[in-house]
Protein backbone atom coordinates (compact mmCIF):
# COMPACT_ATOMS: atom_id res chain seq x y z
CA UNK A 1 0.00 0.00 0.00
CA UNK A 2 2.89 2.58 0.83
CA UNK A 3 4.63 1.84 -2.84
CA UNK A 4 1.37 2.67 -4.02
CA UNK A 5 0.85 5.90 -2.59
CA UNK A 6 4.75 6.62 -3.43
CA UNK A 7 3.78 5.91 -7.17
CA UNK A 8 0.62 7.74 -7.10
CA UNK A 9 2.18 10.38 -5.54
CA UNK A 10 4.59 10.47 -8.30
CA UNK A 11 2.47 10.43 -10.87
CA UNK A 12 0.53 13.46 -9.50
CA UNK A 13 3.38 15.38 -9.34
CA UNK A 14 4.34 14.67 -13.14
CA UNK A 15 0.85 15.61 -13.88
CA UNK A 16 0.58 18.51 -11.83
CA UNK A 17 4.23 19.70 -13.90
CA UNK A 18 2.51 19.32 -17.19
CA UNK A 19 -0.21 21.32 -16.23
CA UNK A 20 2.08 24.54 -16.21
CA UNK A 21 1.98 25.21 -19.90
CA UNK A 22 -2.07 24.70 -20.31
CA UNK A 23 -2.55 27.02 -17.33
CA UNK A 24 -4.93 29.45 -18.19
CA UNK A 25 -4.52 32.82 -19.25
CA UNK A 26 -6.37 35.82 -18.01
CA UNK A 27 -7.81 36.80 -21.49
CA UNK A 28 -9.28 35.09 -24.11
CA UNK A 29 -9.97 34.99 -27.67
CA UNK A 30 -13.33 36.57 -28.04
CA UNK A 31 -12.96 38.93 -25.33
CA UNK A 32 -13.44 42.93 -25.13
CA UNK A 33 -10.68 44.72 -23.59
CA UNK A 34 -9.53 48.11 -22.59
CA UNK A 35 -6.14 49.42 -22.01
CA UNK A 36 -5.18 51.81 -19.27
CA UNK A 37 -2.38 54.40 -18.62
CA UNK A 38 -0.40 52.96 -15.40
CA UNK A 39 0.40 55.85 -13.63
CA UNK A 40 3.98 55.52 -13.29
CA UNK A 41 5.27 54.16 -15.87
CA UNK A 42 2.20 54.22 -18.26
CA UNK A 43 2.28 54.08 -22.35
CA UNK A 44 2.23 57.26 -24.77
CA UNK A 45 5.14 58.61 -23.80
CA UNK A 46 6.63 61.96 -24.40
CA UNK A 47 10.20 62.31 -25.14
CA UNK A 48 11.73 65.97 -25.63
CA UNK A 49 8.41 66.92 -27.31
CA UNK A 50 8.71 64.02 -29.38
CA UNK A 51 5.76 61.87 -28.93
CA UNK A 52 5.71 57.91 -29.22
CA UNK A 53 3.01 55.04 -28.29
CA UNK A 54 4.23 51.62 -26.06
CA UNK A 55 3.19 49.89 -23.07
CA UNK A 56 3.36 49.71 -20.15
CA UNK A 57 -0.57 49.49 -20.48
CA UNK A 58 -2.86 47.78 -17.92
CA UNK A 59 -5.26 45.86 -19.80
CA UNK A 60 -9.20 45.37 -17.70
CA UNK A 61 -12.09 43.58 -19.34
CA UNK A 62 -14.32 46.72 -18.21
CA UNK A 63 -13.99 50.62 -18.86
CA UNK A 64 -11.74 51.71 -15.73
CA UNK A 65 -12.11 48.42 -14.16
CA UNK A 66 -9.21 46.22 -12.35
CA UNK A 67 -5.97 45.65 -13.75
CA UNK A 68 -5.45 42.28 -14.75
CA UNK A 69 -1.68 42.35 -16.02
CA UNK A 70 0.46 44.92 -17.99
CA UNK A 71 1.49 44.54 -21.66
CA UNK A 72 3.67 46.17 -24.39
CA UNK A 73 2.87 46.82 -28.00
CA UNK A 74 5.01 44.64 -30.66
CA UNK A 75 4.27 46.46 -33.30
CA UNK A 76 5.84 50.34 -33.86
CA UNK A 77 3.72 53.25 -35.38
CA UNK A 78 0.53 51.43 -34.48
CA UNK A 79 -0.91 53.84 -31.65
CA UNK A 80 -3.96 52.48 -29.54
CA UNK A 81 -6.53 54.79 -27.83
CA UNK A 82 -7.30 54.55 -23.90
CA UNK A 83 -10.78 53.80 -22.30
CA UNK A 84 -11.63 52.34 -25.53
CA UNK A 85 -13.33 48.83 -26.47
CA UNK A 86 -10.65 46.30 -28.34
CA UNK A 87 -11.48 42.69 -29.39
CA UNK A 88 -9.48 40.39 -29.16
CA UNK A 89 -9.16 38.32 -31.96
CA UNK A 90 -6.48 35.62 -31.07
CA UNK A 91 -4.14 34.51 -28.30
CA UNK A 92 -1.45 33.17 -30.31
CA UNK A 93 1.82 32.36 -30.92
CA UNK A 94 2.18 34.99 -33.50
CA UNK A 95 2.41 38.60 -34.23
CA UNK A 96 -0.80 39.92 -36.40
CA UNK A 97 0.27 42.54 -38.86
CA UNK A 98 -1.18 44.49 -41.88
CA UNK A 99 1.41 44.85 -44.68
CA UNK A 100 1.88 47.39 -47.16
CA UNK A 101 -1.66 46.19 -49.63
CA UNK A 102 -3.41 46.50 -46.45
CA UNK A 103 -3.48 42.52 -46.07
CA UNK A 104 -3.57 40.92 -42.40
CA UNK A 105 -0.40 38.52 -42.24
CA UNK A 106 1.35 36.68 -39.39
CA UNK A 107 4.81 36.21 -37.98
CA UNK A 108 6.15 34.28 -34.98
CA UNK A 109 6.80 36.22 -31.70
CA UNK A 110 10.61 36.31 -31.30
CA UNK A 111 12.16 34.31 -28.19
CA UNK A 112 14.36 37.21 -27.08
CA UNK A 113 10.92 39.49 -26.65
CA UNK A 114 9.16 35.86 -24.45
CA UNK A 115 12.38 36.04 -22.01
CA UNK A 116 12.54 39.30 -21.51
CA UNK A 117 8.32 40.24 -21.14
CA UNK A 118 7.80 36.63 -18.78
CA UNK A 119 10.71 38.01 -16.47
CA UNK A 120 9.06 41.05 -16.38
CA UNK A 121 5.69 39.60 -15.81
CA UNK A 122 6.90 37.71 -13.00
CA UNK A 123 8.93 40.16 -11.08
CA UNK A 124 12.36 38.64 -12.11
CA UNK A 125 13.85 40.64 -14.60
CA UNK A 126 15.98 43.06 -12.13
CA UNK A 127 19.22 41.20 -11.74
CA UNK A 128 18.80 38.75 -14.86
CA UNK A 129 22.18 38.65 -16.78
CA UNK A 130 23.52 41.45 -14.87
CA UNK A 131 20.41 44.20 -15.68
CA UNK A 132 19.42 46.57 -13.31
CA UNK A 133 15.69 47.15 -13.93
CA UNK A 134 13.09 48.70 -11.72
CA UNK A 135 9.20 48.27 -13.09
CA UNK A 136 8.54 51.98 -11.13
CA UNK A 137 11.09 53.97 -13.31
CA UNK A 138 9.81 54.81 -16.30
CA UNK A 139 13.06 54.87 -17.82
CA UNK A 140 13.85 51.97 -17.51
CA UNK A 141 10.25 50.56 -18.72
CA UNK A 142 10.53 53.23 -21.76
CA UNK A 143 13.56 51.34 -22.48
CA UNK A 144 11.95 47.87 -21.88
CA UNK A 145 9.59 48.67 -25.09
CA UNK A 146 12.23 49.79 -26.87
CA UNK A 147 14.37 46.70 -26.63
CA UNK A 148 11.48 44.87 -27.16
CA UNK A 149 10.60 46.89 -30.79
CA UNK A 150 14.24 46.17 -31.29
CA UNK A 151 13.94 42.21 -30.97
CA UNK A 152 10.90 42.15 -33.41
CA UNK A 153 12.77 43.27 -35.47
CA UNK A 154 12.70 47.66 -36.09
CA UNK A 155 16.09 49.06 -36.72
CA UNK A 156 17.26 52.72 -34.87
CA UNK A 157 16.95 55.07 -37.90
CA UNK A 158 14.90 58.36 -38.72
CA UNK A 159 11.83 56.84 -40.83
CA UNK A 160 8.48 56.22 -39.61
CA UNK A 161 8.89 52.71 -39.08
CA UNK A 162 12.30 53.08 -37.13
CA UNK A 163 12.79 53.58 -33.37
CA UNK A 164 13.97 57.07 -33.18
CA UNK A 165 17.70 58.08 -31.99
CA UNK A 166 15.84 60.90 -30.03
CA UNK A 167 13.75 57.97 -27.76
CA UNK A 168 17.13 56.51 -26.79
CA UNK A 169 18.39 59.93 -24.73
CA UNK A 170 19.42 58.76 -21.33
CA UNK A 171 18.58 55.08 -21.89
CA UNK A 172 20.89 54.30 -24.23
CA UNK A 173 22.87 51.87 -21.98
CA UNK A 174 19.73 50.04 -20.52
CA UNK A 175 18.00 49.86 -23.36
CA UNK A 176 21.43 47.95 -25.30
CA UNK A 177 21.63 45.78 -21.98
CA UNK A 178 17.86 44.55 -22.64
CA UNK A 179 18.37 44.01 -26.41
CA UNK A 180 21.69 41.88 -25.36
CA UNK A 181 19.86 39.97 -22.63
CA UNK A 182 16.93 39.13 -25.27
CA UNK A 183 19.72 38.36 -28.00
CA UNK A 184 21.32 35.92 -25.56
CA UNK A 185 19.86 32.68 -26.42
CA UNK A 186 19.45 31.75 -22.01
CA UNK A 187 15.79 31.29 -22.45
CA UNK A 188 13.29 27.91 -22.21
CA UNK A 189 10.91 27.90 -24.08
CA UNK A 190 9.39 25.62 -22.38
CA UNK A 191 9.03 27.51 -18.93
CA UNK A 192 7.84 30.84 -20.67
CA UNK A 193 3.94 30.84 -20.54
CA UNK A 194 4.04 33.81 -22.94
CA UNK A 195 1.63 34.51 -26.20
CA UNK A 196 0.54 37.36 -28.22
CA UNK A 197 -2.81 39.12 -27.79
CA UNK A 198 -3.63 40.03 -31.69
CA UNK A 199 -6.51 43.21 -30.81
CA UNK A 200 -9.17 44.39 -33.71
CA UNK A 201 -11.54 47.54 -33.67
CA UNK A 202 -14.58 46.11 -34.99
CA UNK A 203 -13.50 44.50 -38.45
CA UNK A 204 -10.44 46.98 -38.27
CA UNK A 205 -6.83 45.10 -37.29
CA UNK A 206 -5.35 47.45 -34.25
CA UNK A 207 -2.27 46.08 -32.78
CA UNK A 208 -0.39 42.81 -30.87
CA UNK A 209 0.51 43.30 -27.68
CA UNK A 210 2.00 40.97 -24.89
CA UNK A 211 0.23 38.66 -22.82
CA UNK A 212 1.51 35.96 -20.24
CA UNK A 213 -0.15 33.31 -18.14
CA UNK A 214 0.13 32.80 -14.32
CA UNK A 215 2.39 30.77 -12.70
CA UNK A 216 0.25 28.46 -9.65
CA UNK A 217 1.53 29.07 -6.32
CA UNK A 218 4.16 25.71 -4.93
CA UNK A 219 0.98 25.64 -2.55
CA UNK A 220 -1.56 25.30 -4.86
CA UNK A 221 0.58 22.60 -7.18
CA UNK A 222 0.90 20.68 -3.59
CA UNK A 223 -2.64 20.53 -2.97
CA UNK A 224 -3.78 19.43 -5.89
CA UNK A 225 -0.98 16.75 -6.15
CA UNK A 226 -2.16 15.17 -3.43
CA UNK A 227 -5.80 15.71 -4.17
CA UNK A 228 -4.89 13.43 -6.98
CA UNK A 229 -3.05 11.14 -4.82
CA UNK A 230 -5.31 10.63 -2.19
CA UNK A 231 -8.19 9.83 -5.03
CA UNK A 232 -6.37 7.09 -6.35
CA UNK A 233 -6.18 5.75 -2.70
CA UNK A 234 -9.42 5.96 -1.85
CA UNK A 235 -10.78 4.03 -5.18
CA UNK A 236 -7.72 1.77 -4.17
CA UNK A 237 -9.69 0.55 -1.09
CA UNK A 238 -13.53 0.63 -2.58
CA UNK A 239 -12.24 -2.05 -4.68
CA UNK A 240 -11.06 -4.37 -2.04
């Protein structure tokens, strides 16, 4: 009987692991959302008159209701509107775009911009390869977008679709640590619950932003391990 509850026991915690990846994330496809201004470190920034869109943005599922997690945009020159309705019309693996004949395409979200955005979602980013960051300083989250605009892929350059030289003053250094942590290659896949939150306007593409699923507390994982365990015991004796 003990070997038995070892082996159940086991085999709850095996299932309990797998479960991380499936757990469920706070929006769905289907869902209206708004996005907020955080008032620290909020999007639509300002830089030397120079204005530019980018997270961070709280995203609620009601019109100045509670924050459920923050976000940043992955796609530059797409600016979103606050206290306004968005659908969203996928939580994906990749990045919705319109290209140049006004045609919606698709590209997979790079695994630089996952490591960085899960380490931010969780708290753990400060102190990761070296990186001082601090989610209160807007500086430092200014240059969190950036790095993350760099990663999908926009150059530093004057044009419209560039990330301007002028967004860079006095975050040039954090913002090249970021792009250097994302362009390290340290990341798992496989513990990054991260996906992409493609958002329309009615029948109208908007933008992709960031999205990442919640880790269940060592608690939680416990219970429910030996929830599972103690089951199989108890159908172990109605048998008998």
């Amino acid at each position: 009987m003990k070997n038995l509850v070892k082996v159940m026991m086991v085999l709850a915690a095996l299932l309990v692991l797998g479960t991380g990846q499936a757990w469920a994330f706070p929006i769905s496809e289907g869902d209206t959302i708004y996005l907020n201004k955080m008032d620290a470190t909020g999007g639509g920034y300002s830089v030397g008159g120079d204005f530019y869109g980018g997270g961070d943005f709280g995203v609620s599922t009601e019109l100045s209701g509670t924050i459920l997690f923050d976000t940043f945009c992955l796609e530059l020159g797409v600016f979103m509107n606050f206290n306004t309705p968005y659908q969203v019309n996928s939580v994906s693996d990749s990045v919705e775009y319109v290209d140049s004949d006004n045609v919606l395409q698709s590209r997979d979200l790079k695994e630089g911009t996952k490591y960085l955005f899960w380490h931010f979602s969780q708290g753990t980013l400060s102190g990761l390869g070296g990186v001082d960051f601090s989610p209160a300083s807007q500086k430092d989250v200014r240059a969190l977008q950036l790095a993350i605009w760099s990663l999908e892929g926009y150059q530093t350059g004057s044009g419209a679709e560039n990330i301007k030289q002028s967004w860079l003053t006095g975050i040039e250094d954090k913002y090249g640590d970021l792009v250097a942590l994302g362009d390290g290659g340290f990341y798992d896949e496989s513990q990054m619950n991260v996906k992409v939150m493609n958002l329309m306007s009615g029948s109208t593409y908007i933008q992709s932003q960031l999205i990442a699923a919640p880790v269940p507390e060592p608690g939680t994982l416990l219970l429910l391990g030996s929830g599972l365990a103690g089951l199989a015991l108890y159908r172990r004796r109605t048998r008998k």
